[in-house]
Protein backbone atom coordinates (compact mmCIF):
# COMPACT_ATOMS: atom_id res chain seq x y z
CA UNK A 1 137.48 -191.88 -32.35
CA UNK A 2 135.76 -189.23 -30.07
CA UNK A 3 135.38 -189.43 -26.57
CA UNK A 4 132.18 -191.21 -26.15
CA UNK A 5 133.96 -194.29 -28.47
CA UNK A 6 136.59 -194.28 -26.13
CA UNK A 7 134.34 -194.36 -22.85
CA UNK A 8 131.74 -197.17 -24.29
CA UNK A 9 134.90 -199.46 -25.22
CA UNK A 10 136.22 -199.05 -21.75
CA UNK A 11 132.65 -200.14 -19.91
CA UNK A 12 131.65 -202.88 -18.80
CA UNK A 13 128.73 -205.18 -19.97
CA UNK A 14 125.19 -203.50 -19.87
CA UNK A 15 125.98 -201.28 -17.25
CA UNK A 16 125.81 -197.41 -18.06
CA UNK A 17 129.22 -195.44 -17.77
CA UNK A 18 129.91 -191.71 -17.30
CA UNK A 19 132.30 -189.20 -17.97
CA UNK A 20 133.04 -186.93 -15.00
CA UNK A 21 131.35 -183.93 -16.60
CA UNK A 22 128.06 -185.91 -16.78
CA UNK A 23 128.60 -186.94 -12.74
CA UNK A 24 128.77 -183.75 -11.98
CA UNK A 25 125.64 -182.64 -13.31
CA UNK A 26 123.47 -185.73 -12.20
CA UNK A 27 125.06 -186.65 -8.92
CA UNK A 28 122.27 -185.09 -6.82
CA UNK A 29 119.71 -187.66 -8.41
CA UNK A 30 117.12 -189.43 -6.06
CA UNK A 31 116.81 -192.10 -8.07
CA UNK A 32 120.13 -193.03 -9.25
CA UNK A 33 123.33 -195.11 -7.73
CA UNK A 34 127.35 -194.06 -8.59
CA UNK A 35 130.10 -196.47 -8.74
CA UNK A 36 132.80 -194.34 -8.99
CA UNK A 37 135.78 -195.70 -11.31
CA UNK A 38 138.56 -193.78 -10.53
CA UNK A 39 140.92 -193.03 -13.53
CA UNK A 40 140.35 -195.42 -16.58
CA UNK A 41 143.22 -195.37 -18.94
CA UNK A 42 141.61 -195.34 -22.51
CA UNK A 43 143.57 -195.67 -26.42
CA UNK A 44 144.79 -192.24 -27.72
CA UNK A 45 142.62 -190.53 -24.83
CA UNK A 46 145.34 -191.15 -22.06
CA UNK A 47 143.26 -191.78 -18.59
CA UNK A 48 139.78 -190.57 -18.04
CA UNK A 49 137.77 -190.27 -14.56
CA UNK A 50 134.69 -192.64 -15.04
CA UNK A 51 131.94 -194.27 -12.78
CA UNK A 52 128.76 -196.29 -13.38
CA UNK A 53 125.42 -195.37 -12.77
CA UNK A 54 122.36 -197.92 -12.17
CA UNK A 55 118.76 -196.74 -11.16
CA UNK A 56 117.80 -197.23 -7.64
């Protein structure tokens, strides 16, 4: 399973979660809000730094 398999079946319920490549080109966004997740340890990917994002 590829990354983004591993990221959607570590989120949580109709909220929207990104890698921390995708934070860091986004962050600066008016019109969007961050909940950073910290380190989310994922099956065969080992831990990966998430957060949530949710329009303003």
């Amino acid at each position: 399973m590829n990354t983004a398999g591993r990221m959607e079946s570590s989120g949580k319920l109709s909220l929207v979660n990104l890698s921390e490549a995708t934070f860091a080109l986004i962050k600066g966004s008016p019109v969007l809000a961050f909940t950073q997740r910290g380190k989310v340890l994922t099956k065969e990917k080992g831990e990966l730094t998430m957060c949530l994002v949710e329009r303003t």
